[in-house]
N, C-alpha and C. Protein backbone atom coordinates (compact mmCIF):
# COMPACT_ATOMS: atom_id res chain seq x y z
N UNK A 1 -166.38 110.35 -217.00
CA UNK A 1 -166.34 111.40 -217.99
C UNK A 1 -166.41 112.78 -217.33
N UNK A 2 -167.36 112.88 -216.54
CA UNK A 2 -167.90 114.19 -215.59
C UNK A 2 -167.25 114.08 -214.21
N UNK A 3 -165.84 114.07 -214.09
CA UNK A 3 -165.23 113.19 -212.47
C UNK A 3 -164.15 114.00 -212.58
N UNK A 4 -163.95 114.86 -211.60
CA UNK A 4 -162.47 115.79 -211.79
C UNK A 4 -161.77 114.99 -210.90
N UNK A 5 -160.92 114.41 -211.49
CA UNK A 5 -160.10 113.15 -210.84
C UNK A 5 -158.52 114.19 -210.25
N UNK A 6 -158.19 114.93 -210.40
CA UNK A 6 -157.31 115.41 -210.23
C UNK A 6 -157.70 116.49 -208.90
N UNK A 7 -158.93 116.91 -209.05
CA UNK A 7 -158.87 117.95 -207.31
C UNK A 7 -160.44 117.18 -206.69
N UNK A 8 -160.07 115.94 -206.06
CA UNK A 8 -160.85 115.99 -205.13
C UNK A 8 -161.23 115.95 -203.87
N UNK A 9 -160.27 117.45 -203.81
CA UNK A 9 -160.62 118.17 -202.70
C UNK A 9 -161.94 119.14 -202.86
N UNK A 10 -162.45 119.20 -203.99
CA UNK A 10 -163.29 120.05 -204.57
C UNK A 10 -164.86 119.61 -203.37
N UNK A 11 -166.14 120.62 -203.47
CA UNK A 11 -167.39 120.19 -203.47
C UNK A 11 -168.00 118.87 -203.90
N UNK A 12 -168.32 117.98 -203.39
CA UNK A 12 -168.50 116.98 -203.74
C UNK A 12 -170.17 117.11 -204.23
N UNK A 13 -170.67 118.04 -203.55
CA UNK A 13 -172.49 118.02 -203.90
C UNK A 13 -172.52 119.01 -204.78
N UNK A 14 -171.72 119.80 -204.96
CA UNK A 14 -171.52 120.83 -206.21
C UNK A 14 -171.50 119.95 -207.71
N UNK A 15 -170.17 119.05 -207.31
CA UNK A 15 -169.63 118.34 -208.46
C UNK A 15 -170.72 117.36 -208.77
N UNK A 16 -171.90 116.98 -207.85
CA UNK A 16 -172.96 115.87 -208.08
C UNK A 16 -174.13 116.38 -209.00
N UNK A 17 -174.22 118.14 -208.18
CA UNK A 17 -175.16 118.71 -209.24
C UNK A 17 -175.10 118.79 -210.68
N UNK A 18 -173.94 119.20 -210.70
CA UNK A 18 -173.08 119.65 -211.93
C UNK A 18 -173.96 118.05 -213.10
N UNK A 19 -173.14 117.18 -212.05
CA UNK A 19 -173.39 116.01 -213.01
C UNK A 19 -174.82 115.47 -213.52
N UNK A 20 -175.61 115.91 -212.34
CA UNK A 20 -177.19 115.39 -212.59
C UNK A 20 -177.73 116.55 -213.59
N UNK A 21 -177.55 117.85 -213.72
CA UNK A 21 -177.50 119.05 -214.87
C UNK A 21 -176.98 118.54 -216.20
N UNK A 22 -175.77 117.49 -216.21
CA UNK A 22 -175.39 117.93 -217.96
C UNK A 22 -175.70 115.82 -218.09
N UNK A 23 -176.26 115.26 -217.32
CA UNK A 23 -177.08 114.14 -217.24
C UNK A 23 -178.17 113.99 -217.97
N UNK A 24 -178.41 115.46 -217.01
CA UNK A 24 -180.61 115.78 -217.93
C UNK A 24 -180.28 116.70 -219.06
N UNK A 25 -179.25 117.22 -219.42
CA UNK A 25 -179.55 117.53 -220.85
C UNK A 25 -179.73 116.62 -221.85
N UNK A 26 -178.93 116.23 -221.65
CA UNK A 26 -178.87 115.11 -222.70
C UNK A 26 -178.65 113.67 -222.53
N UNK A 27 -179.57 112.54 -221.61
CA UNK A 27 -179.76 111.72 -221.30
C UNK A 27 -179.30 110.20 -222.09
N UNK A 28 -179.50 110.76 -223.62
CA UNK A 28 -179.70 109.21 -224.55
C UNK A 28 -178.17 109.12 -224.43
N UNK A 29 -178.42 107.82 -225.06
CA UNK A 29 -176.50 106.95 -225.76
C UNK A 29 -175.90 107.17 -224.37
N UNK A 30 -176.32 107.56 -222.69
CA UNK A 30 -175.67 107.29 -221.53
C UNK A 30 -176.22 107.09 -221.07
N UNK A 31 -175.59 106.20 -219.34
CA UNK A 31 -176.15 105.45 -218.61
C UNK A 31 -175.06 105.87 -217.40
N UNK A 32 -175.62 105.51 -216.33
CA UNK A 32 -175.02 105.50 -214.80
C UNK A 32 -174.50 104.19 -214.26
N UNK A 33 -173.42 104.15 -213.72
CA UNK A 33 -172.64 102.63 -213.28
C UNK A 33 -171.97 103.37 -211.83
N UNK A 34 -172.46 102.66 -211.16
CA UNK A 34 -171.28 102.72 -209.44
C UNK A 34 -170.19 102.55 -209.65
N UNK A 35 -169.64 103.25 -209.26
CA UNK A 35 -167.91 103.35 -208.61
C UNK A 35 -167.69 102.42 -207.87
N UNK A 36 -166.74 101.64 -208.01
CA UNK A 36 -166.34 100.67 -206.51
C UNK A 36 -165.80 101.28 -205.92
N UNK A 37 -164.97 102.24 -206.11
CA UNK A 37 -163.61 102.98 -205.22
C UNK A 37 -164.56 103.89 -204.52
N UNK A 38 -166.02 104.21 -204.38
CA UNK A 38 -166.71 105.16 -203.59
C UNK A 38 -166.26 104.76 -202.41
N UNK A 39 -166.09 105.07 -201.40
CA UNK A 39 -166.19 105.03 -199.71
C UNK A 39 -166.77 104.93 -199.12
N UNK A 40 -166.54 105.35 -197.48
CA UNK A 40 -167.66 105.58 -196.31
C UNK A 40 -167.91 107.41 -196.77
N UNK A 41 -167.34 108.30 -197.11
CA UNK A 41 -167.74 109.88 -197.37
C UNK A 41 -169.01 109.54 -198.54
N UNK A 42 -168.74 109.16 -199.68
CA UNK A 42 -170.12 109.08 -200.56
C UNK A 42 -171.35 108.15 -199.48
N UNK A 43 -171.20 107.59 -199.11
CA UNK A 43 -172.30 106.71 -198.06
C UNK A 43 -173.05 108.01 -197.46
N UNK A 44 -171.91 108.79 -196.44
CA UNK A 44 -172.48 109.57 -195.73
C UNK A 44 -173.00 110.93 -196.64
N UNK A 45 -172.65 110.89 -197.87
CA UNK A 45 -173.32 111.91 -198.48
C UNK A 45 -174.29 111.71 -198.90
N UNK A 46 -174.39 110.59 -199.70
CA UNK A 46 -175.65 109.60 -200.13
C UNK A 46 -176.84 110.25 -199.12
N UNK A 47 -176.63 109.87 -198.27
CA UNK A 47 -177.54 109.64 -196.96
C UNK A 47 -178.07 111.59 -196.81
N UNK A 48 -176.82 112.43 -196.58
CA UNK A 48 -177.46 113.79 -196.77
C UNK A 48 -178.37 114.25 -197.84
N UNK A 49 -177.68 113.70 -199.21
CA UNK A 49 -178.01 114.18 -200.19
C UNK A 49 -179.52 113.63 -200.72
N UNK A 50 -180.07 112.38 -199.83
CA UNK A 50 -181.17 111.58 -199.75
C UNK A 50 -182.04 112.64 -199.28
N UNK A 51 -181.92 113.00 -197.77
CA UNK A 51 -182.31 113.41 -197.05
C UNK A 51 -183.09 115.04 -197.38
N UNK A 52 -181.90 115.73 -197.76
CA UNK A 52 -182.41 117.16 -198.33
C UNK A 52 -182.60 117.17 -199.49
N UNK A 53 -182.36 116.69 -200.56
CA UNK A 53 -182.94 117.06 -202.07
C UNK A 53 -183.16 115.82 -202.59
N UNK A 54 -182.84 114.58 -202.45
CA UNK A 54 -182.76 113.71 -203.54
C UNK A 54 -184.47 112.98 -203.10
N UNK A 55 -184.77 113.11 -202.35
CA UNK A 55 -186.62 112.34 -202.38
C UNK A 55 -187.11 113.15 -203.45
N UNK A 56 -187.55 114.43 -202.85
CA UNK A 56 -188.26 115.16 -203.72
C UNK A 56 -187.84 115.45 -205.52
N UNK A 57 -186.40 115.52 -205.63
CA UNK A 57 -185.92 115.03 -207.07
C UNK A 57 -186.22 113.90 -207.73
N UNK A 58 -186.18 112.45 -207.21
CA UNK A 58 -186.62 111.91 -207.53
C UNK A 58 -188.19 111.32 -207.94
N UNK A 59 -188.71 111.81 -207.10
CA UNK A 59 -190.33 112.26 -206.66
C UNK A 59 -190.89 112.96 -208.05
N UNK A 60 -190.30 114.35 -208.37
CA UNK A 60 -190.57 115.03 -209.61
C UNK A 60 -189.90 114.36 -210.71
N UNK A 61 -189.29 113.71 -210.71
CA UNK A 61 -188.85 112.53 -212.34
C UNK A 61 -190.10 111.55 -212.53
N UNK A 62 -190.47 110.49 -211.05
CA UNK A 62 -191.42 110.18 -211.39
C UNK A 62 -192.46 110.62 -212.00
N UNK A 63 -193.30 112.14 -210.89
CA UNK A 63 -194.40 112.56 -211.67
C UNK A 63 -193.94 112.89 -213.19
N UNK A 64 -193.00 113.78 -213.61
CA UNK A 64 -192.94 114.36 -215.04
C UNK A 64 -193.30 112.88 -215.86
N UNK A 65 -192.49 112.05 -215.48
CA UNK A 65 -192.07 110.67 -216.41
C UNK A 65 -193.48 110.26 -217.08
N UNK A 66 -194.37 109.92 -215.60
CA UNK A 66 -195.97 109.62 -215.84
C UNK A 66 -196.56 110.64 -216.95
N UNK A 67 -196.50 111.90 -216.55
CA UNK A 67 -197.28 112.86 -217.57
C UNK A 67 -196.71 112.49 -219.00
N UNK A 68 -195.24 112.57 -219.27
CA UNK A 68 -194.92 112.28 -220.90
C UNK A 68 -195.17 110.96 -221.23
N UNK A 69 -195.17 110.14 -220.58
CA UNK A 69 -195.50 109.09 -220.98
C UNK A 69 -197.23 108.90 -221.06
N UNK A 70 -197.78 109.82 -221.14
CA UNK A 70 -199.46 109.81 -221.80
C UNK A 70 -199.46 109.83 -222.98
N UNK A 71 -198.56 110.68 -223.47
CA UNK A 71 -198.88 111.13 -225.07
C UNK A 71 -197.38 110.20 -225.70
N UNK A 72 -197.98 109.80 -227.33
CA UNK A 72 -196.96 109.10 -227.86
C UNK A 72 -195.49 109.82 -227.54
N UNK A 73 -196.26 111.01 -228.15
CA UNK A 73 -194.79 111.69 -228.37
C UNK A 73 -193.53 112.22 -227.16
N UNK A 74 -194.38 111.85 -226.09
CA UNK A 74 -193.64 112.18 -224.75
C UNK A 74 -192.65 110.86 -224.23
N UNK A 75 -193.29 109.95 -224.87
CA UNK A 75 -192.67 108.67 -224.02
C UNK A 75 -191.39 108.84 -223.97
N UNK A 76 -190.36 109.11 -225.24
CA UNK A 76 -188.94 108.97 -225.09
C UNK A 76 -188.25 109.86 -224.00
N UNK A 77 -189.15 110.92 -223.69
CA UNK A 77 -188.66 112.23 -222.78
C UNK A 77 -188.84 111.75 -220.99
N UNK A 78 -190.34 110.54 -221.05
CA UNK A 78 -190.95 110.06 -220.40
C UNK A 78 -189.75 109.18 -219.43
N UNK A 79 -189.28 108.03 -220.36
CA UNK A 79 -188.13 107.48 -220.43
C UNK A 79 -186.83 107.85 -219.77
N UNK A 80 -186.52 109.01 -220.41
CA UNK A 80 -185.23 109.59 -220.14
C UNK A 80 -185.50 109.88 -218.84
N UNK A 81 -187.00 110.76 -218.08
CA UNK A 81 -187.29 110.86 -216.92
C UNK A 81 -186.81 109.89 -215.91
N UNK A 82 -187.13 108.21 -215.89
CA UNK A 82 -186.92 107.36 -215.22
C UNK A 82 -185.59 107.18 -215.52
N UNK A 83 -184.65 107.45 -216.24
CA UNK A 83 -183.71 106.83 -215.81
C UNK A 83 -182.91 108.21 -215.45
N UNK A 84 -183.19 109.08 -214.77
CA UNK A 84 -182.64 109.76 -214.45
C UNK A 84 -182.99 109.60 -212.27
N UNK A 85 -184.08 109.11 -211.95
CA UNK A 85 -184.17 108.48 -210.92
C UNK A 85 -182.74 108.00 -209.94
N UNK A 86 -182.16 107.40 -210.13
CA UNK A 86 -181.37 106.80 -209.81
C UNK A 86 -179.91 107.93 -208.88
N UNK A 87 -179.62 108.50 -210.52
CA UNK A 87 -178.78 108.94 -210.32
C UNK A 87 -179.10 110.85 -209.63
N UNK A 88 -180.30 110.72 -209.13
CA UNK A 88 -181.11 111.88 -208.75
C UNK A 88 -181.27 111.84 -207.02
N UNK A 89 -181.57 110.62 -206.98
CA UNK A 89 -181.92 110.08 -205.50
C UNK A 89 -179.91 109.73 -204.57
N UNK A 90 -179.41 109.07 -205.37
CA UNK A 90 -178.20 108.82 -204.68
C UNK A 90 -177.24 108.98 -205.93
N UNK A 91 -176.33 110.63 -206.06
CA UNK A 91 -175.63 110.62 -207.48
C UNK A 91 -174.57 110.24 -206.88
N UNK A 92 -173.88 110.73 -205.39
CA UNK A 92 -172.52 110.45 -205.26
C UNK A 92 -172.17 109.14 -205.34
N UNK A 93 -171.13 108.60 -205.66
CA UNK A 93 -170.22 107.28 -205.90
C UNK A 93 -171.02 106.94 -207.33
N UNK A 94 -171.52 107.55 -208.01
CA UNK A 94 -171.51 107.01 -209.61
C UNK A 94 -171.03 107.92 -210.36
N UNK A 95 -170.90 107.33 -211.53
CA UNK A 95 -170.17 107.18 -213.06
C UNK A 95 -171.06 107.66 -213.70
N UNK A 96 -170.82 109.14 -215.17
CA UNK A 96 -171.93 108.49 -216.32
C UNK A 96 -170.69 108.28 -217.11
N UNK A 97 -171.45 107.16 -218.25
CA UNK A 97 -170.84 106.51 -218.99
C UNK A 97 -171.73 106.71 -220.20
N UNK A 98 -171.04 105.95 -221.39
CA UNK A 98 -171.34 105.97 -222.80
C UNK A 98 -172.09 104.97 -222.74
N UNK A 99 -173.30 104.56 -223.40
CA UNK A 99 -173.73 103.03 -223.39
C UNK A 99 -172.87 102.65 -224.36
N UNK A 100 -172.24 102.74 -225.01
CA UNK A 100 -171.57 102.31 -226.67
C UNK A 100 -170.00 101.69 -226.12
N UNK A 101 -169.73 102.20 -224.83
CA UNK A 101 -168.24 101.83 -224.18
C UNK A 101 -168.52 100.36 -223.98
N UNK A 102 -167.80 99.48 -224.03
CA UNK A 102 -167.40 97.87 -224.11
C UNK A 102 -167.40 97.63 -222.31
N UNK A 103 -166.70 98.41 -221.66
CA UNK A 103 -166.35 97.92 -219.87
C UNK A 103 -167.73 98.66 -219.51
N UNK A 104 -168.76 99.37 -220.04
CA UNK A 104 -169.66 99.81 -219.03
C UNK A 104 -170.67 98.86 -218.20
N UNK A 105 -170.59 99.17 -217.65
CA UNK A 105 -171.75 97.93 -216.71
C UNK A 105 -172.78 98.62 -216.07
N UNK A 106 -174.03 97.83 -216.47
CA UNK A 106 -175.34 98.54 -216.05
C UNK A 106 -175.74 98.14 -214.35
């Protein structure tokens, strides 16, 4: 959905941010699925993008997740926290998808 399939010659950690930004807006009714067609370049970005931002991103989803998930009313936000993990720690070579799409695979 969020994949400029036509120039990718573009920023690839630009285009990852981009995606983990309109990810955490609005989290529900989507989900994250791997690309098969990723490569050895997402590997080696993976691995940068591990390295300089994605621990500590992921790191702060955990803590937030824990705090909303104290209070009832936080849990769903709590929630959305963890599953944003994933695609925080290693975004290049994934997909977001609709959960409601028929081919999505978790």
């Amino acid at each position: 959905m969020w994949r400029d399939r036509e120039h990718s010659e573009t920023i690839p950690f630009g285009i990852a941010a981009f995606r983990i930004g309109v990810y955490a807006l609005w989290p529900f009714g989507y989900t994250t699925v791997e690309r098969r067609d990723a490569g050895a370049p997402s590997c080696i970005g993976n691995v940068l993008w591990l390295v300089l931002a994605g621990w500590w991103l992921a790191l702060a989803h955990i803590v937030t997740g824990i705090l909303l998930c104290i209070t009832i009313i936080g849990i769903p936000f709590g929630i959305a926290n963890f599953k944003l993990i994933p695609v925080s720690l290693l975004p290049l070579g994934r997909e977001i998808v609709r959960t409601d799409e028929p081919f999505a695979t978790r």
